[in-house]
Protein backbone atom coordinates (compact mmCIF):
# COMPACT_ATOMS: atom_id res chain seq x y z
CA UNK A 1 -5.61 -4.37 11.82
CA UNK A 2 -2.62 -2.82 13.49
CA UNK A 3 -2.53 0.41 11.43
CA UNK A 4 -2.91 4.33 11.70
CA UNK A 5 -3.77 6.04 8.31
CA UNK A 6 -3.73 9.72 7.02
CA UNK A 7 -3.74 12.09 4.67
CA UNK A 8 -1.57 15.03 3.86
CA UNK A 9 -1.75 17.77 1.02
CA UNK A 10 1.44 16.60 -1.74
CA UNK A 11 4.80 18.53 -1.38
CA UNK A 12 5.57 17.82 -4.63
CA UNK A 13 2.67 17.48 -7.74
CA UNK A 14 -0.88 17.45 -7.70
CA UNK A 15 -3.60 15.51 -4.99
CA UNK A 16 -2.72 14.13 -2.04
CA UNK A 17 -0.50 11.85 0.11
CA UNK A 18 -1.74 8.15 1.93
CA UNK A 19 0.26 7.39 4.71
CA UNK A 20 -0.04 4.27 6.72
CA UNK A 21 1.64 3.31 9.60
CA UNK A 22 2.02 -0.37 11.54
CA UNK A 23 1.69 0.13 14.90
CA UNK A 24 2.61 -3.43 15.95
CA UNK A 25 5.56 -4.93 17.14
CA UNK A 26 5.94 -7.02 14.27
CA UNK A 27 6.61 -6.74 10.42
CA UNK A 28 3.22 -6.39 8.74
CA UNK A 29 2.72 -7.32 4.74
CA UNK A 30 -0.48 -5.12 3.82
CA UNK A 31 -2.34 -4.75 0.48
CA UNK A 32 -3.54 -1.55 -0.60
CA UNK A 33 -6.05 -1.06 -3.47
CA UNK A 34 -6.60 2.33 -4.90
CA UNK A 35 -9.33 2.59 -6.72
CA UNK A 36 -10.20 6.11 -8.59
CA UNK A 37 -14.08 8.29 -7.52
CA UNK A 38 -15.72 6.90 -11.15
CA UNK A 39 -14.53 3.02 -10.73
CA UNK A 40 -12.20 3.23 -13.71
CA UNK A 41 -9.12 3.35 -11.99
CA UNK A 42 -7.46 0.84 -9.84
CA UNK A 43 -3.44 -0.19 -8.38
CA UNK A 44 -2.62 -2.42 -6.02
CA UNK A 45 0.55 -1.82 -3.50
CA UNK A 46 1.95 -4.32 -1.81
CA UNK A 47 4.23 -3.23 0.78
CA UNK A 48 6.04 -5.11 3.90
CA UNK A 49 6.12 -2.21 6.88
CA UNK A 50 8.10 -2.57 9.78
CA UNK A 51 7.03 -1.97 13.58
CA UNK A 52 6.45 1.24 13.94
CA UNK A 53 7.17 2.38 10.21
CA UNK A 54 5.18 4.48 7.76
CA UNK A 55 4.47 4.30 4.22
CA UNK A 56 2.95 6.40 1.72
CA UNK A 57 0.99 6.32 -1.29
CA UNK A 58 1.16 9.33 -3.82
CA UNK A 59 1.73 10.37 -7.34
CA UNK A 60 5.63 9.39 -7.36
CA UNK A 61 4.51 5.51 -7.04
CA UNK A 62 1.83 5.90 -9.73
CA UNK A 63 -1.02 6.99 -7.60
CA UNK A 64 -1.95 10.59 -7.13
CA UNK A 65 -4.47 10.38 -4.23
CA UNK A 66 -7.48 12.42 -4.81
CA UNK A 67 -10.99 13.33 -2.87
CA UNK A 68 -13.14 10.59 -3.55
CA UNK A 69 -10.75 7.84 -4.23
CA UNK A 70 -11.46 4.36 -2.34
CA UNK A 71 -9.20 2.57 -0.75
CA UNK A 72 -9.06 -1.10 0.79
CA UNK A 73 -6.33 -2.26 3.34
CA UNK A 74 -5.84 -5.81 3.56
CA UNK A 75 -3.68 -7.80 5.66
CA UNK A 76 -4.07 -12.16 6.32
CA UNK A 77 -5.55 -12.91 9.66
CA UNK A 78 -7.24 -8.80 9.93
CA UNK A 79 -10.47 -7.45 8.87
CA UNK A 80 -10.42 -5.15 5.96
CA UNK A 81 -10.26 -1.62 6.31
CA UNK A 82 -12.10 0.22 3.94
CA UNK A 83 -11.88 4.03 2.94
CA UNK A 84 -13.43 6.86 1.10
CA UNK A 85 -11.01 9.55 0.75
């Protein structure tokens, strides 16, 4: 899957921040469950990103990233990317 992924401490609030970033040419429609350390937890994002454009997952969209949290990138036509933060 054409994507770079990171993690930075939050500016704002408590945990951390996802970023993810298409590195094609073209507009990419990824999925991106969230799923909390214990398995209680989940939210699923479903954002269009542009060539070359970076989105980011954090408390202010309902999702304060935290260590251990899992997290599954999905796009049609791409293996999975899977991740244990």
């Amino acid at each position: 899957m054409p994507v770079a992924w990171g993690t930075r401490p939050a500016l704002l609030g408590s945990g951390y921040v996802l970023q993810i970033k298409n590195t094609s040419g073209a507009v990419l429609r990824i999925a991106v469950k969230m799923s909390d350390a214990g398995g209680t937890k989940s939210k699923t994002f479903g954002p269009l990103i542009d060539p070359g454009q970076t989105v980011e997952i954090n408390y202010s969209n309902g999702w304060p990233v935290a260590p251990g949290d899992h997290t599954e990138i999905t796009s049609d036509g791409f293996d999975p990317i899977t991740i244990k933060l």
